[in-house]
N, C-alpha and C. Protein backbone atom coordinates (compact mmCIF):
# COMPACT_ATOMS: atom_id res chain seq x y z
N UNK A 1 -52.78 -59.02 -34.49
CA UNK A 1 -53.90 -58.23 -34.99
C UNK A 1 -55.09 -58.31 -34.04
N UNK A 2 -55.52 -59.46 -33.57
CA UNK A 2 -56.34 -59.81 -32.48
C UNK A 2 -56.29 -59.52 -31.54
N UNK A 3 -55.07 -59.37 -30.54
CA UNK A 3 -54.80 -58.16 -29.83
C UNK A 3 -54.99 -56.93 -29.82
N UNK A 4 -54.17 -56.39 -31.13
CA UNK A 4 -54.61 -54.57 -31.26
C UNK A 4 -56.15 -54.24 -31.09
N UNK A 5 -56.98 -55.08 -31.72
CA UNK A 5 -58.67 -54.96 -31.73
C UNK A 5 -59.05 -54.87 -30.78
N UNK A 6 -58.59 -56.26 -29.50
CA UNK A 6 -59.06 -56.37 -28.08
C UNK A 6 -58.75 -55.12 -27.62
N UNK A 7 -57.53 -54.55 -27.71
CA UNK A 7 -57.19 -53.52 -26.76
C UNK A 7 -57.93 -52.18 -27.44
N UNK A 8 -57.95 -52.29 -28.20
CA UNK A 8 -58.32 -51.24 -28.85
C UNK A 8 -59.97 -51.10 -28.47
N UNK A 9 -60.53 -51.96 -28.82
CA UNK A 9 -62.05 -52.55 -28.42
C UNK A 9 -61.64 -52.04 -26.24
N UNK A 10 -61.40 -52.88 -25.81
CA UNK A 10 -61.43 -52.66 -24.30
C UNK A 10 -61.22 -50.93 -24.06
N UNK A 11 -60.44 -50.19 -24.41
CA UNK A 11 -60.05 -48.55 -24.41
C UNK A 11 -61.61 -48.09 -24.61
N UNK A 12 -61.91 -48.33 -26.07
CA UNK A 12 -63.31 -47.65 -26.22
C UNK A 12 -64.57 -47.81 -25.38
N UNK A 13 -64.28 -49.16 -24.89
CA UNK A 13 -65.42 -49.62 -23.92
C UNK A 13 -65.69 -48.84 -22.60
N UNK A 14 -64.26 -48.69 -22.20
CA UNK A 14 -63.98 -48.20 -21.14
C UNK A 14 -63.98 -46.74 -20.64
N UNK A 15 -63.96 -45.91 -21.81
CA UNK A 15 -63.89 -44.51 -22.01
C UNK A 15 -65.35 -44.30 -22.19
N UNK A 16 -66.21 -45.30 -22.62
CA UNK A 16 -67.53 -45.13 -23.09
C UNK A 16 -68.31 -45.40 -21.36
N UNK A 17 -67.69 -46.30 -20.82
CA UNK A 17 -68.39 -46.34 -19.18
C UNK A 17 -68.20 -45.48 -18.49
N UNK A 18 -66.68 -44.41 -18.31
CA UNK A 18 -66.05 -43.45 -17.62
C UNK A 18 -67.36 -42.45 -18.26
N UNK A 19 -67.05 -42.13 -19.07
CA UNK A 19 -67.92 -40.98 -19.82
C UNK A 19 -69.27 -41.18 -19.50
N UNK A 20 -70.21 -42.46 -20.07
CA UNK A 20 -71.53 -42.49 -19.53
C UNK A 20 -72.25 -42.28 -18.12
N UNK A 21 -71.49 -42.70 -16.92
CA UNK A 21 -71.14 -42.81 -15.89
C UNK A 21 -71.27 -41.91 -15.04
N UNK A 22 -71.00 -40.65 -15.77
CA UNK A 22 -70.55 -39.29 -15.26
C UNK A 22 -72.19 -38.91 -15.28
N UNK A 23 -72.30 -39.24 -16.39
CA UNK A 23 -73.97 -38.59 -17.00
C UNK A 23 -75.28 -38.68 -16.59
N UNK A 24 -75.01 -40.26 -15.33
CA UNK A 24 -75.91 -41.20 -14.47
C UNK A 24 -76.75 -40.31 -14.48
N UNK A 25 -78.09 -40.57 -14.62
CA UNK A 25 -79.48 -39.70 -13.99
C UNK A 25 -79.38 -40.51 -12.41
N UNK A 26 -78.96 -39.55 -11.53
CA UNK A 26 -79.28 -40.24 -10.28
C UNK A 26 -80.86 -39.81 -9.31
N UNK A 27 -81.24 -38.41 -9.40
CA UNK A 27 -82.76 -38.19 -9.50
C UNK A 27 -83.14 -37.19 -10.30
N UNK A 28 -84.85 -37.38 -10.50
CA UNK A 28 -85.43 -36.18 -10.66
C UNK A 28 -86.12 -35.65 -9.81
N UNK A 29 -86.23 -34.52 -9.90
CA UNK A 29 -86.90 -33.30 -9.18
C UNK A 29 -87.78 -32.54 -10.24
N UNK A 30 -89.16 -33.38 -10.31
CA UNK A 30 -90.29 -32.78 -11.59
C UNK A 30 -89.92 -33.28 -12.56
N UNK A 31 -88.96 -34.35 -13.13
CA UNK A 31 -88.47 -34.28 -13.98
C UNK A 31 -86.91 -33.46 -14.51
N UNK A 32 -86.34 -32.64 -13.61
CA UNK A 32 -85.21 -31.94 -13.48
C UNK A 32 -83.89 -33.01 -13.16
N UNK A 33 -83.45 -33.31 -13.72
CA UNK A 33 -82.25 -34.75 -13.12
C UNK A 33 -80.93 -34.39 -12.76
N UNK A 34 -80.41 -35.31 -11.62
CA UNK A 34 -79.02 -34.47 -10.86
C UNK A 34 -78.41 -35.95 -11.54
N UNK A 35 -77.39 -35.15 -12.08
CA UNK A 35 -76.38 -36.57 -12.59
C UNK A 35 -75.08 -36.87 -11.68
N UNK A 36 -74.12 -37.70 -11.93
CA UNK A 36 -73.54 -38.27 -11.20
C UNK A 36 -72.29 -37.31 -11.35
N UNK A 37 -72.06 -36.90 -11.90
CA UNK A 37 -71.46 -35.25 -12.62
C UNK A 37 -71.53 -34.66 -11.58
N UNK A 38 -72.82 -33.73 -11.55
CA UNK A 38 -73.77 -33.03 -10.37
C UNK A 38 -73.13 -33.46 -8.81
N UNK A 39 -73.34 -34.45 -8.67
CA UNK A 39 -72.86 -34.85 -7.23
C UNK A 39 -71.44 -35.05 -6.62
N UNK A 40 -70.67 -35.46 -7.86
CA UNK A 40 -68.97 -35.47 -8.17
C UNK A 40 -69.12 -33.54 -7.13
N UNK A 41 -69.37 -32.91 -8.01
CA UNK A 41 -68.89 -31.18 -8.32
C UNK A 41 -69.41 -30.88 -6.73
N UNK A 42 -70.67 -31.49 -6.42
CA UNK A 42 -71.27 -30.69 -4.96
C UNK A 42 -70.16 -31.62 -3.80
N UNK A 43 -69.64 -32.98 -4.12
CA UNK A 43 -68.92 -33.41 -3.36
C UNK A 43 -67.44 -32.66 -2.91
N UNK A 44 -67.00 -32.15 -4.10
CA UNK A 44 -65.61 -31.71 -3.84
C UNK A 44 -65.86 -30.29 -3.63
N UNK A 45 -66.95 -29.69 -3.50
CA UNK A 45 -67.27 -28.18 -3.42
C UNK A 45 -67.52 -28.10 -1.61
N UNK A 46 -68.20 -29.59 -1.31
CA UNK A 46 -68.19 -29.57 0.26
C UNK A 46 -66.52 -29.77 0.77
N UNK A 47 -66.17 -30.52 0.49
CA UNK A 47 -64.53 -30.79 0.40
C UNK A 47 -64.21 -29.52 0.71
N UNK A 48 -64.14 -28.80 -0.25
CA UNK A 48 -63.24 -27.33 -0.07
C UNK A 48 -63.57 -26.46 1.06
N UNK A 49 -65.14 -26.28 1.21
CA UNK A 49 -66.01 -25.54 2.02
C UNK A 49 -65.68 -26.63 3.82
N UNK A 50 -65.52 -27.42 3.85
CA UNK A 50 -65.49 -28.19 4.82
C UNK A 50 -63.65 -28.37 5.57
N UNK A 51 -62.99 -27.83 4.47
CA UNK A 51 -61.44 -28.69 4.49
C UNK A 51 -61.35 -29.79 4.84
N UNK A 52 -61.99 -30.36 3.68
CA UNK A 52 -62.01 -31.66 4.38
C UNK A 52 -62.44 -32.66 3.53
N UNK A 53 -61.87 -34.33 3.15
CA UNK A 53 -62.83 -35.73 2.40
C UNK A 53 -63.67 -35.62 2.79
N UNK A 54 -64.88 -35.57 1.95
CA UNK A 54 -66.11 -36.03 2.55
C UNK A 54 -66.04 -37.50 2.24
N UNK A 55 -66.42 -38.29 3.69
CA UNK A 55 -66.93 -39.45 3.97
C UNK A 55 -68.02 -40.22 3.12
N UNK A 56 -67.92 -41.22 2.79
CA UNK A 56 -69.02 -42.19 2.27
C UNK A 56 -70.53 -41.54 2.83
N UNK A 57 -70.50 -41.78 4.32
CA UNK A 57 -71.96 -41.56 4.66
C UNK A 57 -72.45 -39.97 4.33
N UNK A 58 -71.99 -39.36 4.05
CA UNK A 58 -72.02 -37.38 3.97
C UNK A 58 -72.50 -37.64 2.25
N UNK A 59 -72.46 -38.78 1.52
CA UNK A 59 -72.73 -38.28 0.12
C UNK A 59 -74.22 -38.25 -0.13
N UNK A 60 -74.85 -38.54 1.01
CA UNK A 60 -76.51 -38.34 0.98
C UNK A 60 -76.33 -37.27 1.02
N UNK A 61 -75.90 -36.36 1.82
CA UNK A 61 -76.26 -35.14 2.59
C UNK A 61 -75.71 -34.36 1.27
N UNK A 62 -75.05 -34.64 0.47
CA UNK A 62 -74.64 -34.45 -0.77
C UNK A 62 -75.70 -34.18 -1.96
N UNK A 63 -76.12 -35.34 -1.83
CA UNK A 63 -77.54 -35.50 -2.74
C UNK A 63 -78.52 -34.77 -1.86
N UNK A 64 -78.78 -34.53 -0.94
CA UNK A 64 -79.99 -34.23 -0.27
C UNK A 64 -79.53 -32.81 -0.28
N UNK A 65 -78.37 -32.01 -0.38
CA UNK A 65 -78.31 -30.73 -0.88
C UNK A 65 -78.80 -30.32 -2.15
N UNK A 66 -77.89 -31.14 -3.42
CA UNK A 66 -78.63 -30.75 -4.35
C UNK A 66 -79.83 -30.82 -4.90
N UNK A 67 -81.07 -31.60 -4.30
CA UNK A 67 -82.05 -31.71 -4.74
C UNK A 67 -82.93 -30.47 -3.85
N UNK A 68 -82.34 -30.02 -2.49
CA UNK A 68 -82.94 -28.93 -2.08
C UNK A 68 -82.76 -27.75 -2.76
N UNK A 69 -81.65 -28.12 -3.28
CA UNK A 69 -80.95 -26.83 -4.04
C UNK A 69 -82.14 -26.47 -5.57
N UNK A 70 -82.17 -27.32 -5.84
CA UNK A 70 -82.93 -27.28 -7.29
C UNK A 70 -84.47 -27.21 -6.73
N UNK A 71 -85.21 -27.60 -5.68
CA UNK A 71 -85.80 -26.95 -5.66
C UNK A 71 -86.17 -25.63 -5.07
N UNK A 72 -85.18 -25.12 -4.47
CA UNK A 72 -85.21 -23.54 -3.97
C UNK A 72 -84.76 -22.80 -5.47
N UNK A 73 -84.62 -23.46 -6.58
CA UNK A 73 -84.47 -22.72 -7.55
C UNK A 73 -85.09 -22.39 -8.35
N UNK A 74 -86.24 -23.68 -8.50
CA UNK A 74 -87.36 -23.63 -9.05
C UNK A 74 -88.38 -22.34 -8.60
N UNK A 75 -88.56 -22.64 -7.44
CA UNK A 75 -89.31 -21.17 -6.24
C UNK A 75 -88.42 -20.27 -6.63
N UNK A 76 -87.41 -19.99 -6.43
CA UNK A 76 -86.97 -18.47 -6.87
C UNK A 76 -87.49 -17.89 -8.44
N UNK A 77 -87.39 -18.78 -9.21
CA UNK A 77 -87.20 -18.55 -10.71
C UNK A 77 -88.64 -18.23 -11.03
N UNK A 78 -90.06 -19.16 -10.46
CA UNK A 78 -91.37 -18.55 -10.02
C UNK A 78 -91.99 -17.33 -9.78
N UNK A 79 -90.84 -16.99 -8.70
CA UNK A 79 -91.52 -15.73 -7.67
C UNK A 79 -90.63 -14.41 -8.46
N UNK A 80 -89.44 -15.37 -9.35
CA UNK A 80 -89.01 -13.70 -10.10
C UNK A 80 -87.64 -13.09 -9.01
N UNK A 81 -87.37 -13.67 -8.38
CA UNK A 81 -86.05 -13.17 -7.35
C UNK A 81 -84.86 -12.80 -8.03
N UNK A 82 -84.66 -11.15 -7.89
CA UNK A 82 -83.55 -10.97 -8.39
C UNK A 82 -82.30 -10.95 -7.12
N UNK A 83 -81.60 -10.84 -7.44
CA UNK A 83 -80.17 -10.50 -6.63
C UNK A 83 -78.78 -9.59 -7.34
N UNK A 84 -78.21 -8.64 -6.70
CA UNK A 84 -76.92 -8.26 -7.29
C UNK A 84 -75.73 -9.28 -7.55
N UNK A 85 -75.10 -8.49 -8.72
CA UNK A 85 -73.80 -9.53 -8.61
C UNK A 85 -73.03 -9.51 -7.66
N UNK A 86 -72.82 -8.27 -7.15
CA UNK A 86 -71.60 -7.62 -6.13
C UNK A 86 -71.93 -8.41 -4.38
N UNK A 87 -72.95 -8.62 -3.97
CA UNK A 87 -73.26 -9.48 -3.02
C UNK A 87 -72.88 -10.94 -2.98
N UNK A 88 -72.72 -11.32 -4.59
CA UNK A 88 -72.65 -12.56 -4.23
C UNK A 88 -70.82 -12.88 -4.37
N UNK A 89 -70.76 -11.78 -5.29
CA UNK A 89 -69.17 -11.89 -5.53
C UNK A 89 -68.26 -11.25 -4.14
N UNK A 90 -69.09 -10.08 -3.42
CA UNK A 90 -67.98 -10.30 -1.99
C UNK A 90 -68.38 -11.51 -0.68
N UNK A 91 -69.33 -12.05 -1.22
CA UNK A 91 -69.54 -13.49 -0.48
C UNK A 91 -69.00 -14.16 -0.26
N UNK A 92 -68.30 -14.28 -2.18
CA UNK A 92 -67.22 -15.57 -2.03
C UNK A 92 -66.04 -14.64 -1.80
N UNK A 93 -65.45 -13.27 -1.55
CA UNK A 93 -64.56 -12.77 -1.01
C UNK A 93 -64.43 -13.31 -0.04
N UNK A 94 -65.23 -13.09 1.12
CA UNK A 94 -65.54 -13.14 2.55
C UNK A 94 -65.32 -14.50 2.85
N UNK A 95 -65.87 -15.46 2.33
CA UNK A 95 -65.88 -17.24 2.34
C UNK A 95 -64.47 -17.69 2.24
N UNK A 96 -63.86 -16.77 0.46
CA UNK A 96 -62.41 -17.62 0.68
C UNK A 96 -61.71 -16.85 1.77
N UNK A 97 -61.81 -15.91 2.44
CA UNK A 97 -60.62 -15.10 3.54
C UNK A 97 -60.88 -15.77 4.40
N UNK A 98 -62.35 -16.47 4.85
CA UNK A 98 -62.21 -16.86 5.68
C UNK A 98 -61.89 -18.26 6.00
N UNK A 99 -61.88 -19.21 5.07
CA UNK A 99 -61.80 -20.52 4.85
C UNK A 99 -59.99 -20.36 4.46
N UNK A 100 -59.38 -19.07 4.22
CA UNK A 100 -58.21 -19.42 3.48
C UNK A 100 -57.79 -20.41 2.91
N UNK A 101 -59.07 -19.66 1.39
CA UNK A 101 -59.04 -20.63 0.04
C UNK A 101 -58.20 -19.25 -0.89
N UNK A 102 -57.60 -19.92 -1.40
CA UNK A 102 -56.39 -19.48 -2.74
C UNK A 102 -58.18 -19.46 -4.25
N UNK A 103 -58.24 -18.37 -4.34
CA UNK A 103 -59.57 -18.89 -5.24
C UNK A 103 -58.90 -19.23 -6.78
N UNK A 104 -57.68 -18.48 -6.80
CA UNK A 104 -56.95 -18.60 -8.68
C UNK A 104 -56.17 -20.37 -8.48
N UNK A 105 -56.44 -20.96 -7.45
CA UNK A 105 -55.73 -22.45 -7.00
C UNK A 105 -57.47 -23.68 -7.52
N UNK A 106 -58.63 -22.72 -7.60
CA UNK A 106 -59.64 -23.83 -7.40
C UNK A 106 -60.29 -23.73 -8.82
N UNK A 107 -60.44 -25.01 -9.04
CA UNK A 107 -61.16 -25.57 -10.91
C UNK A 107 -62.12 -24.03 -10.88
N UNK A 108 -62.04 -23.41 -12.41
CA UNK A 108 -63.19 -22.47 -12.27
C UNK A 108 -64.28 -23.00 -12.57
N UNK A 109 -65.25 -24.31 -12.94
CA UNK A 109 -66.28 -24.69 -12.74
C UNK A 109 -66.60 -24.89 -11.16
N UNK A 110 -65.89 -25.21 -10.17
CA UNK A 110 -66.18 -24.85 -9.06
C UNK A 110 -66.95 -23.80 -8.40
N UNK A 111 -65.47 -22.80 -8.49
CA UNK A 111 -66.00 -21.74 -8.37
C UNK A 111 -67.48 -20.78 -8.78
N UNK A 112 -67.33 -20.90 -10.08
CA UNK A 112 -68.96 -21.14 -10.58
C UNK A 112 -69.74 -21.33 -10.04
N UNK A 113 -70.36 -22.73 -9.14
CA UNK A 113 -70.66 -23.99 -8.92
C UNK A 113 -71.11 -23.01 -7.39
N UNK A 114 -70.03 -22.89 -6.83
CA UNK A 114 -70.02 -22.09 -5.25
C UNK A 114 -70.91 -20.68 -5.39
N UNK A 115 -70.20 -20.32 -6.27
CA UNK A 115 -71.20 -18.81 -6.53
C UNK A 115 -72.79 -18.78 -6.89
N UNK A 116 -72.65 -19.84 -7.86
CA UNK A 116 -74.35 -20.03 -7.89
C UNK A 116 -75.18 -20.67 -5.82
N UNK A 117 -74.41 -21.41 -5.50
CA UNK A 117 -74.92 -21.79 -3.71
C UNK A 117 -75.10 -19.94 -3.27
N UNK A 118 -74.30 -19.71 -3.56
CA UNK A 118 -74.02 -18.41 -2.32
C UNK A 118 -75.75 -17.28 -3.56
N UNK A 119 -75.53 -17.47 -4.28
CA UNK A 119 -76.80 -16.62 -5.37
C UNK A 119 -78.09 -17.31 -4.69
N UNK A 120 -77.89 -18.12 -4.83
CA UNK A 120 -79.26 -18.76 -4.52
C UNK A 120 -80.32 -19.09 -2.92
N UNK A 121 -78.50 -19.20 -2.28
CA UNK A 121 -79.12 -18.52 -0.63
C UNK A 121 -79.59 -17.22 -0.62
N UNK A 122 -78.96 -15.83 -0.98
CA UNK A 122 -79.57 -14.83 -0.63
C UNK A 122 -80.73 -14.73 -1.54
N UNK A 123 -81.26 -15.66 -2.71
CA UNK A 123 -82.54 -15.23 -3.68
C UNK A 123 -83.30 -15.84 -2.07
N UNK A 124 -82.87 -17.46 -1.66
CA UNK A 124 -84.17 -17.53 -1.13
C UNK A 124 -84.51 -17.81 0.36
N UNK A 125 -82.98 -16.44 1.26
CA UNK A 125 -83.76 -16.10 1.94
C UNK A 125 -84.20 -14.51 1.57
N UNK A 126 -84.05 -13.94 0.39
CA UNK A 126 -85.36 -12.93 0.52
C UNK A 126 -86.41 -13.43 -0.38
N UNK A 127 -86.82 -14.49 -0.54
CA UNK A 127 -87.71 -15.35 -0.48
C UNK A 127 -88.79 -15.50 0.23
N UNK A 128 -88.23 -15.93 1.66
CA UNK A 128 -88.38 -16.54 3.00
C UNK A 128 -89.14 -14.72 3.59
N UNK A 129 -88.17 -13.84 3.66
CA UNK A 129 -88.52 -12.38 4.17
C UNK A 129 -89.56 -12.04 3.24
N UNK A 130 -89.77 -12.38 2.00
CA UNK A 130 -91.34 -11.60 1.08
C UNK A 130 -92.25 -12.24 1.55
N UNK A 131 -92.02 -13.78 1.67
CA UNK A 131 -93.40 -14.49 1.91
C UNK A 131 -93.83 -14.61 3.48
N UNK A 132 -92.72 -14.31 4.49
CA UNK A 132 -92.65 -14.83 6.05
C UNK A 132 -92.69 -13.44 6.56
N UNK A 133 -92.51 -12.31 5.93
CA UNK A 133 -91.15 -11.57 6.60
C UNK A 133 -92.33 -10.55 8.09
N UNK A 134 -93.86 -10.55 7.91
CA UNK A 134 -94.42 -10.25 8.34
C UNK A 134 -94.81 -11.07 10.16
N UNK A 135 -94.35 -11.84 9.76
CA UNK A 135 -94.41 -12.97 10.76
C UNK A 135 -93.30 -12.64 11.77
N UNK A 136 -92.49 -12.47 11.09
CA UNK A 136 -90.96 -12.35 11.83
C UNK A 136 -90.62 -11.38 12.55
N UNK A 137 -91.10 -11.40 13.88
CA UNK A 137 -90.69 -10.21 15.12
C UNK A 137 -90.18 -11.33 15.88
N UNK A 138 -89.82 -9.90 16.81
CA UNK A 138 -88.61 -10.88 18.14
C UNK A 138 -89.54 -9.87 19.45
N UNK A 139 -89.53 -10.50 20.35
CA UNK A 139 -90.24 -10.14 21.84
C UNK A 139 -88.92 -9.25 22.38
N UNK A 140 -89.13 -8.08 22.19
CA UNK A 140 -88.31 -6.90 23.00
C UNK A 140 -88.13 -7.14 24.58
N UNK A 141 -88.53 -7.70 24.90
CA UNK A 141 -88.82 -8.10 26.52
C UNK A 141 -87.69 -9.30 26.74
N UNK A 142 -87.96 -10.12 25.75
CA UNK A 142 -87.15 -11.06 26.18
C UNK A 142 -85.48 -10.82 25.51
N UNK A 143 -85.72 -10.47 24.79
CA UNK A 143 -84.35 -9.92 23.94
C UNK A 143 -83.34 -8.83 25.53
N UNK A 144 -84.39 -8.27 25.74
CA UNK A 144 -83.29 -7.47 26.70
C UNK A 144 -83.43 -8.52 27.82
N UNK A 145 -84.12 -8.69 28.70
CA UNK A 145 -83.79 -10.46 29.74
C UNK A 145 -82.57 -11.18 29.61
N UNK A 146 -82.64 -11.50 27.95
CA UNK A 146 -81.14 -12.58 28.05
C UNK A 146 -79.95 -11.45 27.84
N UNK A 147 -80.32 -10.26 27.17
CA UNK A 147 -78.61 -9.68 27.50
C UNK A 147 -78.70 -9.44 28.63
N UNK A 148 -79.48 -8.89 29.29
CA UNK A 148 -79.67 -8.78 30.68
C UNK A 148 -78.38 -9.58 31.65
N UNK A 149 -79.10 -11.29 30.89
CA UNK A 149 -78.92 -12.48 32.10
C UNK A 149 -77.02 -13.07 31.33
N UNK A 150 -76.78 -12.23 30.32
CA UNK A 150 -75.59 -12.77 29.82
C UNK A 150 -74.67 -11.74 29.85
N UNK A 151 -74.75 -10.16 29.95
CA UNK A 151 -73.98 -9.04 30.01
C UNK A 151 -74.06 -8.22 31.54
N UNK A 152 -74.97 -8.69 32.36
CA UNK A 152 -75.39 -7.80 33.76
C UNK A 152 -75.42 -6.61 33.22
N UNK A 153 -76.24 -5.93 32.09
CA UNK A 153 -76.42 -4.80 32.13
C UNK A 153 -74.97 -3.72 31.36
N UNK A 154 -74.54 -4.64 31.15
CA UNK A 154 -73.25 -3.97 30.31
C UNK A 154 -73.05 -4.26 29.24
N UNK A 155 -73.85 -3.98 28.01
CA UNK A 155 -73.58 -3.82 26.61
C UNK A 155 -73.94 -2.43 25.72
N UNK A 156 -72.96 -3.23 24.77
CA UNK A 156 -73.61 -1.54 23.98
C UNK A 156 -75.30 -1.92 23.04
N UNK A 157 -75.60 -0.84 22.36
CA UNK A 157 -76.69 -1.06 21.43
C UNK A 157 -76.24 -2.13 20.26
N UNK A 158 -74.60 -1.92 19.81
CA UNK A 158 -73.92 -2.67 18.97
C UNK A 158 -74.28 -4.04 19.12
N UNK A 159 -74.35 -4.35 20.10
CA UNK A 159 -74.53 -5.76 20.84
C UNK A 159 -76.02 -6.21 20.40
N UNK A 160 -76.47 -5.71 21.26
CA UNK A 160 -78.22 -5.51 21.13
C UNK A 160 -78.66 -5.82 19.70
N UNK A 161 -78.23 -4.58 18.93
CA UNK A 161 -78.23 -4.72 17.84
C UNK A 161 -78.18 -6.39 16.73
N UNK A 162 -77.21 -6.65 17.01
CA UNK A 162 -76.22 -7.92 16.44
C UNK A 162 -77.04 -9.27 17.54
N UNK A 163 -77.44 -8.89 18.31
CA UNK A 163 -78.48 -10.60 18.92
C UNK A 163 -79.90 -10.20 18.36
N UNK A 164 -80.33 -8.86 18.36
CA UNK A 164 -81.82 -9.27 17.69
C UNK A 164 -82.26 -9.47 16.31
N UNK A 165 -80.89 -9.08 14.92
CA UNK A 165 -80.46 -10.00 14.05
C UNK A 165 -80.00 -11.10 14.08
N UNK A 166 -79.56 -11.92 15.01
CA UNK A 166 -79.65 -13.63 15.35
C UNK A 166 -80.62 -13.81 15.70
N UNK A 167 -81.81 -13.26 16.73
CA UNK A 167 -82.97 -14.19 16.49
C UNK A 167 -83.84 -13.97 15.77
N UNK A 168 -83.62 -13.00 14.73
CA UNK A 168 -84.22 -13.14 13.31
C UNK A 168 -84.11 -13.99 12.54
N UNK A 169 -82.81 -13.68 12.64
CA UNK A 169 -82.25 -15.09 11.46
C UNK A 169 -82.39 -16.71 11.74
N UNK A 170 -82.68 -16.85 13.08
CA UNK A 170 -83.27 -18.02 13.76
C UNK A 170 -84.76 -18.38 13.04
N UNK A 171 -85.56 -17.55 13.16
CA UNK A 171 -86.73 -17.18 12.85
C UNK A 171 -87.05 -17.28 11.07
N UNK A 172 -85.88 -16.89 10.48
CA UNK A 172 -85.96 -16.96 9.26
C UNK A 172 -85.66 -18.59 8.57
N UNK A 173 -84.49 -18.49 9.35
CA UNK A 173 -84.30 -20.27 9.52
C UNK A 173 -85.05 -21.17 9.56
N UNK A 174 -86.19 -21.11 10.46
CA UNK A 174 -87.43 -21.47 10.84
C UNK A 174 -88.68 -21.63 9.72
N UNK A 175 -89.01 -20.47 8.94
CA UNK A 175 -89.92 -20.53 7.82
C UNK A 175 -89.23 -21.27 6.79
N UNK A 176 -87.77 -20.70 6.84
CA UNK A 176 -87.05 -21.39 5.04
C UNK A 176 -87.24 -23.17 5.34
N UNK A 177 -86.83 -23.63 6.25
CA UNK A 177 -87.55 -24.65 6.42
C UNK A 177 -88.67 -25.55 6.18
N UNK A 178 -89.07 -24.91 6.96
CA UNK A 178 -90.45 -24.79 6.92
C UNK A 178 -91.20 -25.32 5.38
N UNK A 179 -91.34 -23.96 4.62
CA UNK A 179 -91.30 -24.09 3.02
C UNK A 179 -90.28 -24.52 2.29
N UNK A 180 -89.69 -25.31 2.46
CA UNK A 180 -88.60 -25.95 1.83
C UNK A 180 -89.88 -27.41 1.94
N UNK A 181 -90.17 -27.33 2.94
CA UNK A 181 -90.26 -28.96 3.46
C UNK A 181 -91.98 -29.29 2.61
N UNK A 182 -92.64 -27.50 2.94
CA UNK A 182 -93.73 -27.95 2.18
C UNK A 182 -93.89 -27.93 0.37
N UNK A 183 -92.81 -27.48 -0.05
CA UNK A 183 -92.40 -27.75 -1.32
C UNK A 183 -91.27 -29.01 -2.12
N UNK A 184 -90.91 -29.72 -1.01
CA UNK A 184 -90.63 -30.86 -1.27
C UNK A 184 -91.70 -31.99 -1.34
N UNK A 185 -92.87 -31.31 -0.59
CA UNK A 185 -93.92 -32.56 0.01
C UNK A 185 -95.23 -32.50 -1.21
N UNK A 186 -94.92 -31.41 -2.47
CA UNK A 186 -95.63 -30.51 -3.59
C UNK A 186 -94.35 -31.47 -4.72
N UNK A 187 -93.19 -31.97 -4.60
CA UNK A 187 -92.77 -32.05 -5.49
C UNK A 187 -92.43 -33.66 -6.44
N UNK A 188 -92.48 -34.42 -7.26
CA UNK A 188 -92.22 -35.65 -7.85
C UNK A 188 -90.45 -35.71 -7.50
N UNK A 189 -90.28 -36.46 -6.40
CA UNK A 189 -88.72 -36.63 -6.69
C UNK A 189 -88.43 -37.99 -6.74
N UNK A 190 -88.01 -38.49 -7.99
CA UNK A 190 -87.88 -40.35 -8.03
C UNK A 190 -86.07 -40.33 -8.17
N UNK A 191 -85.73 -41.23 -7.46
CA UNK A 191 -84.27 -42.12 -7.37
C UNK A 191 -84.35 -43.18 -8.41
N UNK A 192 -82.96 -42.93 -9.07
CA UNK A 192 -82.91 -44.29 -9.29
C UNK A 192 -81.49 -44.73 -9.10
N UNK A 193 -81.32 -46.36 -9.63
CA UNK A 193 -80.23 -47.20 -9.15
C UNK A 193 -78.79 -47.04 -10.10
């Protein structure tokens, strides 16, 4: 009888740590908390996106995603950023063809999980373009110089085209940054153990 209890007692204990465990408040962001849940889901979501274990040392970069993440969400949800569905849904078209991911093979909270990343990049880089987007020219001079110094004079406009949208997007890169960093430096984010 003392047995059945122990074991019985040890099961519940143990299902009660598995379960609590999951639930860890590991930070807040304003008060917003990423649980140990949270970081499980962004771990195996890099996994997939990466093909690949993520490593012990990569689970910062783990955490240090999702807390950027939540707060580029906060700023979107502020400023009112809408987005289509259809952008974000041939996103993850485009992502699994190109990653050749099987998407009816991956947990659908994942998937989920991925679709909200891919929603929330394009809310905030047109974010980045409402609040920056005035800022953001490229020097025509130098733009033709380097095809210049990398094509001798032999490209199409196609070309042209497609590098002075890379050093936009350099440029855009540059502000999202930027305000990422000065809205982290605006925000309460406490760790705990």
């Amino acid at each position: 009888m003392i047995k059945k209890f122990l074991f019985f007692y040890f099961i519940i204990n143990l299902f009660n740590y598995v379960h609590a465990n999951q639930y860890k408040i590991l930070v807040t962001i304003n008060n917003d908390p990423i649980t140990q849940m949270d970081l499980n889901y962004e771990i195996k979501i890099l996994s997939i996106l990466n093909k690949r274990e993520i490593s012990k040392q990569q689970f910062n970069v783990a955490l240090n995603n999702l807390i950027e993440q939540r707060i580029k969400n906060k700023e979107i949800a502020k400023n009112e950023i809408k987005i289509e569905n259809i952008l974000i849904n041939n996103q993850l078209l485009k992502l699994s063809k190109n990653l050749n991911l099987e998407l009816n093979r991956i947990d659908k909270n994942l998937i989920f999980l991925i679709k909200e990343k891919i929603k929330i990049d394009y809310q905030w880089n047109k974010l980045i373009i409402q609040k920056y987007g005035w800022k953001i020219n490229v020097n025509m001079k130098e733009i033709d110089q380097k095809l210049e110094e990398k094509y001798k004079g032999n490209y199409s406009n196609e070309i042209k085209d497609n590098f002075i949208l890379q050093e936009k997007n350099k440029k855009v890169a540059v502000f999202a940054r930027y305000h990422l960093n000065k809205l982290k430096e605006q925000s309460l984010i406490k760790f705990y153990k």
